[in-house]
Protein backbone atom coordinates (compact mmCIF):
# COMPACT_ATOMS: atom_id res chain seq x y z
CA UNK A 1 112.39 140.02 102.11
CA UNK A 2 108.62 139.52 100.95
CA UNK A 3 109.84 137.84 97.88
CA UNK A 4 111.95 135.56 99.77
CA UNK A 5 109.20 134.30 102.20
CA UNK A 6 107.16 133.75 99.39
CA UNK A 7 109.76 131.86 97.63
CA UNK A 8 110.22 129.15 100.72
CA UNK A 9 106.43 129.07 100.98
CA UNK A 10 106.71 127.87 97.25
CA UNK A 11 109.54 125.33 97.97
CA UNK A 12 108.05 124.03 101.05
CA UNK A 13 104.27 123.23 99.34
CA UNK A 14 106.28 121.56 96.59
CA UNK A 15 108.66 119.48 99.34
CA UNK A 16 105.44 117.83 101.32
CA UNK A 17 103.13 117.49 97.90
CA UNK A 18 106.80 115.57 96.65
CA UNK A 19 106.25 113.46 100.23
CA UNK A 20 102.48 112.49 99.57
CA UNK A 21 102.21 109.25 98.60
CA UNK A 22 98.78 108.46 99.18
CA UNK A 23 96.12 108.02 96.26
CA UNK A 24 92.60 109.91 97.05
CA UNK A 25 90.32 108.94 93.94
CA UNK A 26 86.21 109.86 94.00
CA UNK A 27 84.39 108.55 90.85
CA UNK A 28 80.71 108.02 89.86
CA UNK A 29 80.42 105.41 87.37
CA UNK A 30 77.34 103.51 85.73
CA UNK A 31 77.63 99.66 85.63
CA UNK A 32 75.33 98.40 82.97
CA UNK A 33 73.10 95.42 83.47
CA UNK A 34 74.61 91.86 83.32
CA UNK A 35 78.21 93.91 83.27
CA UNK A 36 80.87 93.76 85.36
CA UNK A 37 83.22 97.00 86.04
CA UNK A 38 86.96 96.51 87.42
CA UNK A 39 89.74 99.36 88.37
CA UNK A 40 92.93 98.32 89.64
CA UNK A 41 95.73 100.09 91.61
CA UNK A 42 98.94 99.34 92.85
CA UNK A 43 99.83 99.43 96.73
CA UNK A 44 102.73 98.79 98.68
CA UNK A 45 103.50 97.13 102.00
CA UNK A 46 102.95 98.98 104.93
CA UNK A 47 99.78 101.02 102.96
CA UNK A 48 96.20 100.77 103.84
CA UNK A 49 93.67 100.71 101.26
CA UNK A 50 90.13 102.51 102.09
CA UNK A 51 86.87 102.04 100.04
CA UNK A 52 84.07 103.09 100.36
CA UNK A 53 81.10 102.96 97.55
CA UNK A 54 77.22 104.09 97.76
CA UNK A 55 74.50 102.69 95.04
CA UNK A 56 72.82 106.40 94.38
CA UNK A 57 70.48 105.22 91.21
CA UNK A 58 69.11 101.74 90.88
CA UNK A 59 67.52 102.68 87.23
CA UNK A 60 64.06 101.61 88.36
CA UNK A 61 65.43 98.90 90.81
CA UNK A 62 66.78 98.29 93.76
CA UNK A 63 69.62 99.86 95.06
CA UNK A 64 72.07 97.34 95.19
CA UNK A 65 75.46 96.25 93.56
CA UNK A 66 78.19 93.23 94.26
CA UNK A 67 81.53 94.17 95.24
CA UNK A 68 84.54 92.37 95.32
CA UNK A 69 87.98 93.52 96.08
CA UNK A 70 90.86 91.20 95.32
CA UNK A 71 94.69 90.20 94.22
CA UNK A 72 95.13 89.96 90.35
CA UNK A 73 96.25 86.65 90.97
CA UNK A 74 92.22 85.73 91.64
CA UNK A 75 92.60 85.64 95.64
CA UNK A 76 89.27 87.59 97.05
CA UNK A 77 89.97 89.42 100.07
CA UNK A 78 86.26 90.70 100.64
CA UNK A 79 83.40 90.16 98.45
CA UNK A 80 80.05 92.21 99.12
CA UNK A 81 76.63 90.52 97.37
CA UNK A 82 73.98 93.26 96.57
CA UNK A 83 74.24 95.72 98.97
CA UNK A 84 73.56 99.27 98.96
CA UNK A 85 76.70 100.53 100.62
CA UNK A 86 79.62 99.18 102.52
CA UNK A 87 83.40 100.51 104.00
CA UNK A 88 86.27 98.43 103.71
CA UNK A 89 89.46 98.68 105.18
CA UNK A 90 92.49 96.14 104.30
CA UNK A 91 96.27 96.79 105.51
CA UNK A 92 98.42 95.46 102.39
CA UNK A 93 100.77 93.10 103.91
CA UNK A 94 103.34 93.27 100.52
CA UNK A 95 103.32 95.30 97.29
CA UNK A 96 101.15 93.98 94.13
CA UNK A 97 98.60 94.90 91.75
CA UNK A 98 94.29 95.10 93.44
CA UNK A 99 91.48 95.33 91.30
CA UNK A 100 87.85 96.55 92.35
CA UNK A 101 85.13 95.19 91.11
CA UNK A 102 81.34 96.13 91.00
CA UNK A 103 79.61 93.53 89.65
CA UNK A 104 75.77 94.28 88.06
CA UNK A 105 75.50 90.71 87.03
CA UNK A 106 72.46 89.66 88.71
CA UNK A 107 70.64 92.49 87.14
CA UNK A 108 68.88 91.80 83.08
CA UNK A 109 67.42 95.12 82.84
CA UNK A 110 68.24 97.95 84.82
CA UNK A 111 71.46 100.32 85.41
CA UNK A 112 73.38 100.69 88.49
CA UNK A 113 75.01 103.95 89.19
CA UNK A 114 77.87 103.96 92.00
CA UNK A 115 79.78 106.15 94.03
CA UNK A 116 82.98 105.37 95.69
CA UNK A 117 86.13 106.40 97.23
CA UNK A 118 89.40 105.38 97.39
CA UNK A 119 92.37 106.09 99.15
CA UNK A 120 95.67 104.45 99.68
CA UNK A 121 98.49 105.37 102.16
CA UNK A 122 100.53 104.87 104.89
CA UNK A 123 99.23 104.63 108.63
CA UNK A 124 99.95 107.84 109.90
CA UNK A 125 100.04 110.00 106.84
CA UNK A 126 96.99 112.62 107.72
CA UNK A 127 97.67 112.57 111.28
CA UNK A 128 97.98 115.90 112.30
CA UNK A 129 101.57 116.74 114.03
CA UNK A 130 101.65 119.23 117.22
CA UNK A 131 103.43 122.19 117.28
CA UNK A 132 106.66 122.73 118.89
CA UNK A 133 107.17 124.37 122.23
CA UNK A 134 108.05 127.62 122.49
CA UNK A 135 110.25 127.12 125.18
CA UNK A 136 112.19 124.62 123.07
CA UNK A 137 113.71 127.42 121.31
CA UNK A 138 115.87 128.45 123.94
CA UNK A 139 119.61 128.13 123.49
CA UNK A 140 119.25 127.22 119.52
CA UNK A 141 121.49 128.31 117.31
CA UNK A 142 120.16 130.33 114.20
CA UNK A 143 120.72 127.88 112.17
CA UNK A 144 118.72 125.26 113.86
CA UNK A 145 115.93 127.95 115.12
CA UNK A 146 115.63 128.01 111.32
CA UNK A 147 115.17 124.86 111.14
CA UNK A 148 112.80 124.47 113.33
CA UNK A 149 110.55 127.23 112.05
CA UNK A 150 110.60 125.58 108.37
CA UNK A 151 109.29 122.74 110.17
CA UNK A 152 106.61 124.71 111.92
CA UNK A 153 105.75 126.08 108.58
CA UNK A 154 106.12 122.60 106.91
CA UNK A 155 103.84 120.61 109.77
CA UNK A 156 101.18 123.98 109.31
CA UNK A 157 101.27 122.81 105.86
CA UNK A 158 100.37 119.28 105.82
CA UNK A 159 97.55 120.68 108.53
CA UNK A 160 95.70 122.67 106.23
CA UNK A 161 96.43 119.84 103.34
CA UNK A 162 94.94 117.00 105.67
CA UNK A 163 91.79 119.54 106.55
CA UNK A 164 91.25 120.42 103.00
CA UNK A 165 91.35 116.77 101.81
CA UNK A 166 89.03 115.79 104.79
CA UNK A 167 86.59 118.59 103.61
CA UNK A 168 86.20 117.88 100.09
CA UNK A 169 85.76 114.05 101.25
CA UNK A 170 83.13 115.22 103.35
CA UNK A 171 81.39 117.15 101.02
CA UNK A 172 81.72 114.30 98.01
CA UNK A 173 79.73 112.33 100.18
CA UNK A 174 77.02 114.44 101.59
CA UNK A 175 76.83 114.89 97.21
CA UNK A 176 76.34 111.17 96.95
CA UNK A 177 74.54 111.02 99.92
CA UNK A 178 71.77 113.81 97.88
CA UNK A 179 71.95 112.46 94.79
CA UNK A 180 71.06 109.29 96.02
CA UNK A 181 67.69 110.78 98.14
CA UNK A 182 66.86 113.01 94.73
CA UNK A 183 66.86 109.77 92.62
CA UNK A 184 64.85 107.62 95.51
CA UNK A 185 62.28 110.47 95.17
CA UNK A 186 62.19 110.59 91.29
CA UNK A 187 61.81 106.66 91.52
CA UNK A 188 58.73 107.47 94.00
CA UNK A 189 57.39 109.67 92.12
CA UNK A 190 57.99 107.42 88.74
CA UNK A 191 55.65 104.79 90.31
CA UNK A 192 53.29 106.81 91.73
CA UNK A 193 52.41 108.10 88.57
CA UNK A 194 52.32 104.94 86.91
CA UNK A 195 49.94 103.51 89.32
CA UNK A 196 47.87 106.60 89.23
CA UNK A 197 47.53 106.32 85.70
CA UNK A 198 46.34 102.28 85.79
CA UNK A 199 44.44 103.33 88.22
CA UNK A 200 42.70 105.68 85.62
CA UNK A 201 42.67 103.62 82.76
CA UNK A 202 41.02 100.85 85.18
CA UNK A 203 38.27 103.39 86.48
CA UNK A 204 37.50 104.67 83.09
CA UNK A 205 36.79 100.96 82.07
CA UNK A 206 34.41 100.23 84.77
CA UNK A 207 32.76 103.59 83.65
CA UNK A 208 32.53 102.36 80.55
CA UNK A 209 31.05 98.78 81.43
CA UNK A 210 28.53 100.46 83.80
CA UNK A 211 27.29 102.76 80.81
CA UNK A 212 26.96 99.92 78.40
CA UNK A 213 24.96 97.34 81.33
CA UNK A 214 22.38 100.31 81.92
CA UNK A 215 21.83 101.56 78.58
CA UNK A 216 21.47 97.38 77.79
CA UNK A 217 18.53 97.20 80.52
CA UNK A 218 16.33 99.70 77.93
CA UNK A 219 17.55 98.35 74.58
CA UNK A 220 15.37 94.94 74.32
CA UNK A 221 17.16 93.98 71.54
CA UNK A 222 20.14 93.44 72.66
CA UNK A 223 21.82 90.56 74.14
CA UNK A 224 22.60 92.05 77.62
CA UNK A 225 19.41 92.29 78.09
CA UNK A 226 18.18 89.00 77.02
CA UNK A 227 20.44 87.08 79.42
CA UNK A 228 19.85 89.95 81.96
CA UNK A 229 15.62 88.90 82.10
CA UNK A 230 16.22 85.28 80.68
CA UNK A 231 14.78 83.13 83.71
């Protein structure tokens, strides 16, 4: 009897991951300077396409990247000009090809590493569905108590599928959201030591230059001193 509950567990999980038809993708990818990198997807009417992206390394420079999502036919439907982060949201009114595009073109010398998310489904599809009443089950016959309890089981499914998915979208971001603080500190503390050590270099040079004007004011041969006492 085990062995049989088991089984239907089995077939169920395979029935509603055979009814998902949404697209979750999470990528990190470095766009080069002056270079332009595209993905494209197919969705279908009725779908809603969700994107969200997050500069987390500006190699040295600001965090910042274009965006552009469009129609491979050239038709822009939103266009984003050096920003940091951004969310879109566009309901595809028929089926066809999108591309995404994040566009480093503005930059000559430093890297751009981005973060983003993408998902594509149907209105509805992670809504969570309520459980049936279990006064309903009065005057059912077996067959259709059955029924019903496969699609309790079926509904608890797609509950703990939806809350999983939402938890491991959560936690990519909080990642992106840490990787981006950890490489705003390294920058930090990349410049800070740069300027510390110009600002070295510039007060070992004036220790230098005072060393050489004092020792000058006791050497009377030399030419500091000369145009020092020349009147």
């Amino acid at each position: 009897m085990a062995m049989m509950w088991v089984l239907c567990a089995l077939l169920l999980l395979i029935q509603v991951a055979s009814r998902v038809s949404a697209l979750q993708k999470e990528m990190t990818i470095s766009v080069g300077p002056g270079k332009v990198d595209c993905f494209f997807e197919v969705a279908k009417t009725g779908q809603t396409i969700d994107i969200e992206y997050q500069v987390i390394d500006g190699g040295h420079g600001d965090l910042d990247i274009s965006f552009e999502l469009a129609e491979v036919t050239g038709r822009t439907i939103f266009a984003d000009f050096k920003k940091s982060d951004n969310i879109h949201r566009f309901p595809v009114p028929y089926d066809g090809e999108y591309k995404f595009c994040f566009d480093n073109g503005f930059s000559r010398a430093n890297s751009k590493t981005v973060f983003f998310e993408l998902i594509i489904e149907r209105e509805g599809e992670q809504e969570e569905a309520d459980w049936a009443d279990i006064d309903s089950f009065d005057g059912l016959t077996p067959a259709e108590f059955y029924e019903m309890k496969v699609q309790d089981m079926e509904d608890a499914i797609k509950r703990v599928r939806n809350n999983l998915t939402k938890a491991r979208q959560l936690q990519d971001m909080l990642r992106s959201h840490e990787a981006r603080d950890r490489n705003v500190a390294e920058e930090n503390y990349f410049k800070v030591n740069v300027w510390s050590f110009f600002q070295i270099l510039v007060m070992v040079a004036v220790g230098v230059l005072q060393v050489f004007m004092v020792k000058s004011l006791f050497d009377v041969d030399s030419r500091a001193y000369k145009f020092l006492t020349k009147r």
